[in-house]
Protein backbone atom coordinates (compact mmCIF):
# COMPACT_ATOMS: atom_id res chain seq x y z
CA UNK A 1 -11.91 -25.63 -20.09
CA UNK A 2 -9.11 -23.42 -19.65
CA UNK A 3 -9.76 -19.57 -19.29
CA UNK A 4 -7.38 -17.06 -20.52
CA UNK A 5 -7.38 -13.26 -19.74
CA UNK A 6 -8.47 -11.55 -22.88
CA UNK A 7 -6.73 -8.49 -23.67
CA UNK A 8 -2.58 -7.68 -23.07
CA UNK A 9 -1.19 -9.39 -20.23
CA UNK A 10 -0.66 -7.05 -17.20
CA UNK A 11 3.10 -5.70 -16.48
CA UNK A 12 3.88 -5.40 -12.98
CA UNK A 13 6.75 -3.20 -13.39
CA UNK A 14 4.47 -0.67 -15.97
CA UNK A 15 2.13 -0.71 -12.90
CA UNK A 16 4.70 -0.02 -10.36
CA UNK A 17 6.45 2.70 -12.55
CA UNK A 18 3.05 4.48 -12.89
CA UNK A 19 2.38 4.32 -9.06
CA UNK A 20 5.78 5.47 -8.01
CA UNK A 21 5.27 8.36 -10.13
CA UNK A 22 1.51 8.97 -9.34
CA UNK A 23 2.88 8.91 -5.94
CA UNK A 24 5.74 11.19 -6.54
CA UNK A 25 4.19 13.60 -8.44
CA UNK A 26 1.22 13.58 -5.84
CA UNK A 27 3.17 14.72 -3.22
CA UNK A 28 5.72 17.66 -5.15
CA UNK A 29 2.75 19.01 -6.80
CA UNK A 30 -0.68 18.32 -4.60
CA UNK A 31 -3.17 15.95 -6.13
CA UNK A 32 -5.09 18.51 -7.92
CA UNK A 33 -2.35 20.06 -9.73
CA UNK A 34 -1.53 16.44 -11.33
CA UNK A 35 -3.39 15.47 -14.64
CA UNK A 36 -3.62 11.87 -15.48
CA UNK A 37 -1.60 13.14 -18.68
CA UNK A 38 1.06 14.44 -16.75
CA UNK A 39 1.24 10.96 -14.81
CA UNK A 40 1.41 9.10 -17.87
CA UNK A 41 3.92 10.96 -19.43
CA UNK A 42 6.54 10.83 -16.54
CA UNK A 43 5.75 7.16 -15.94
CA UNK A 44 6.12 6.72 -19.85
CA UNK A 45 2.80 5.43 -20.92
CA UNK A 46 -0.04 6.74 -22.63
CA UNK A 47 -3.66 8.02 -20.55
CA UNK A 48 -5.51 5.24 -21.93
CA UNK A 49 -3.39 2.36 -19.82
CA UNK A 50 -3.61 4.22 -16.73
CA UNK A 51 -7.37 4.07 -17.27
CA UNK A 52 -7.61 0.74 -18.05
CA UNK A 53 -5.37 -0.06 -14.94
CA UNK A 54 -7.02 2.53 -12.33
CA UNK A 55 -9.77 4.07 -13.53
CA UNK A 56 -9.40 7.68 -12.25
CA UNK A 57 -7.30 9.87 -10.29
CA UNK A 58 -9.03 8.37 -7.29
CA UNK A 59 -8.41 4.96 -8.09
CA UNK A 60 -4.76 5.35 -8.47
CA UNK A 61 -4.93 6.90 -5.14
CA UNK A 62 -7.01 3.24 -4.08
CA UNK A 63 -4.48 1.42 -5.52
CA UNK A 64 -2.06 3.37 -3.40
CA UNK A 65 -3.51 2.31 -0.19
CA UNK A 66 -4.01 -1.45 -1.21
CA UNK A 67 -0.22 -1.27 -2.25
CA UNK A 68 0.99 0.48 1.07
CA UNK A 69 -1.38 -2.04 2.82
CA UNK A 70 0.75 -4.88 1.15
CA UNK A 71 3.60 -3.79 2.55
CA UNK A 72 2.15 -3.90 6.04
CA UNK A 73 1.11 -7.47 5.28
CA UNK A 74 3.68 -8.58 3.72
CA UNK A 75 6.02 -7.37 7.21
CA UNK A 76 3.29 -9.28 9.60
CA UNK A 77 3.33 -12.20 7.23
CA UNK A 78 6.81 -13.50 8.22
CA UNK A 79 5.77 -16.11 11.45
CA UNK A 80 9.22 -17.24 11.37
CA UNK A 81 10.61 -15.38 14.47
CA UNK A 82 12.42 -16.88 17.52
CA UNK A 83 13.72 -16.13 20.61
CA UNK A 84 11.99 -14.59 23.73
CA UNK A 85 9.38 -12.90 23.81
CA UNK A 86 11.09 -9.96 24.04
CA UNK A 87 13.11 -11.09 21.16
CA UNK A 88 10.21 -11.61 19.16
CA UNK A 89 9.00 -8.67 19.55
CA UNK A 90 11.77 -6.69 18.62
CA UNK A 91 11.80 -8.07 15.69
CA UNK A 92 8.32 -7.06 14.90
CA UNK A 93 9.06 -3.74 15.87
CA UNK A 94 12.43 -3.87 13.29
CA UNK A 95 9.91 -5.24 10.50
CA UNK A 96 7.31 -2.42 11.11
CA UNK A 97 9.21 0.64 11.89
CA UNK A 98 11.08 1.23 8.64
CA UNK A 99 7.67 0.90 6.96
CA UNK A 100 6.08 3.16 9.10
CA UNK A 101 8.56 5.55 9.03
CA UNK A 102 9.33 5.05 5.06
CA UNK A 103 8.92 8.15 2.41
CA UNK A 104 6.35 5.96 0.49
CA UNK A 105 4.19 6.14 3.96
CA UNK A 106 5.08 9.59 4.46
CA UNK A 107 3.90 10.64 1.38
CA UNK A 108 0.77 8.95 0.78
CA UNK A 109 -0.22 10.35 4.17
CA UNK A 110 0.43 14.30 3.27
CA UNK A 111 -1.19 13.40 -0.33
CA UNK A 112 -4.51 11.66 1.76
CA UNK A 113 -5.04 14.55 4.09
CA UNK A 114 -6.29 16.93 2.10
CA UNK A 115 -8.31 14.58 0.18
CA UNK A 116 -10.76 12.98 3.31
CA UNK A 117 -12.81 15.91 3.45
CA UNK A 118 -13.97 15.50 -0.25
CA UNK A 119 -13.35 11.92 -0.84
CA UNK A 120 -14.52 9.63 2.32
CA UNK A 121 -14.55 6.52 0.30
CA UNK A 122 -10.91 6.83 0.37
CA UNK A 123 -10.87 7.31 4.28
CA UNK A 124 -12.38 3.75 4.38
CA UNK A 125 -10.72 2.59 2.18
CA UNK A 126 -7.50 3.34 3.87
CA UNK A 127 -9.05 2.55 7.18
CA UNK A 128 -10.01 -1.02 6.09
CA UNK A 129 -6.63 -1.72 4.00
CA UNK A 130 -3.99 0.23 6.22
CA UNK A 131 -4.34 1.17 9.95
CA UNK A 132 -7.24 -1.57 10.53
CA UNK A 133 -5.87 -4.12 8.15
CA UNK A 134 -2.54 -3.66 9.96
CA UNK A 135 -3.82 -3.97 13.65
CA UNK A 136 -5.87 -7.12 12.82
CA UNK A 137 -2.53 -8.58 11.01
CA UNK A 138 -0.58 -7.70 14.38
CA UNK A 139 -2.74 -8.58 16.78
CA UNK A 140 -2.90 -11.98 15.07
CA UNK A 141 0.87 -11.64 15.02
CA UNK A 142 0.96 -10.79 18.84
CA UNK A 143 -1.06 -13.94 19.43
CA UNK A 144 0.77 -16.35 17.58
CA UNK A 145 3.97 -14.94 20.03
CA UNK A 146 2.06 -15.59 23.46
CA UNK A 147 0.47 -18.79 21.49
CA UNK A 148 3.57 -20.31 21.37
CA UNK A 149 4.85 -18.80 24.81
CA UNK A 150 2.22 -20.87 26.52
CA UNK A 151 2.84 -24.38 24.43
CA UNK A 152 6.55 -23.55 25.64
């Protein structure tokens, strides 16, 4: 039996545009002077998708996290390095830093600040998708290096 999604199909870019500007807007203005309205109407779609898509205010914020999480992944995911050690590692480092040190990261760090205090579901939820998704990925990462320094 094949099983369809019911409903539109889901545009990646639409979802992308209404981060970036959840994101942006998040960070001129302070999460509680941005309306899901105001969102919608600088990303160019109406209330009702970013509702179906996220929920709330806080699950755009989620979805965030999970997307800045990615990122980290996606940088830890690449097994394909060579070299030394030393080498390596470098190019861990060269994979991580611009992430870390990225306006997107930057951002969703000054817009989850003032949030913790009132919202520690999102503290978790950045703890399990970001910092301690990220040292699990790398220390998996950091053992696949010395892995293959002792078969060598």
């Amino acid at each position: 039996m094949n099983k369809t999604a019911l409903g539109r199909p889901k545009d990646h870019q639409k979802r992308e545009a209404i981060l970036a500007t959840a994101q942006r807007l998040f960070w001129e203005q302070g999460w509680d002077y941005v309306s899901t309205e105001a969102i919608a109407k600088a990303a160019g779609v109406s209330k009702v998708t970013i509702f179906n898509a996220f929920g709330s205010k806080i699950g755009l914020v989620e979805a965030l996290i999970e997307r800045a999480g990615q990122r980290f992944e996606d940088a830890l995911a690449d097994d394909a390095a060579q070299g030394t050690v030393a080498e390596q590692l470098n190019q861990l480092g060269q994979s991580l830093l611009p992430i870390l040190l990225s306006e997107e990261i930057i951002s969703l760090e000054a817009i989850l600040t003032p949030l913790a205090h009132r919202h520690p579901s999102l503290v978790e939820k950045l703890n399990s998708e970001g910092p301690g998704k990220t040292l699990r990925l790398l220390s998996d990462r950091l053992s696949a290096i010395f892995d293959r320094l002792c078969i060598d």
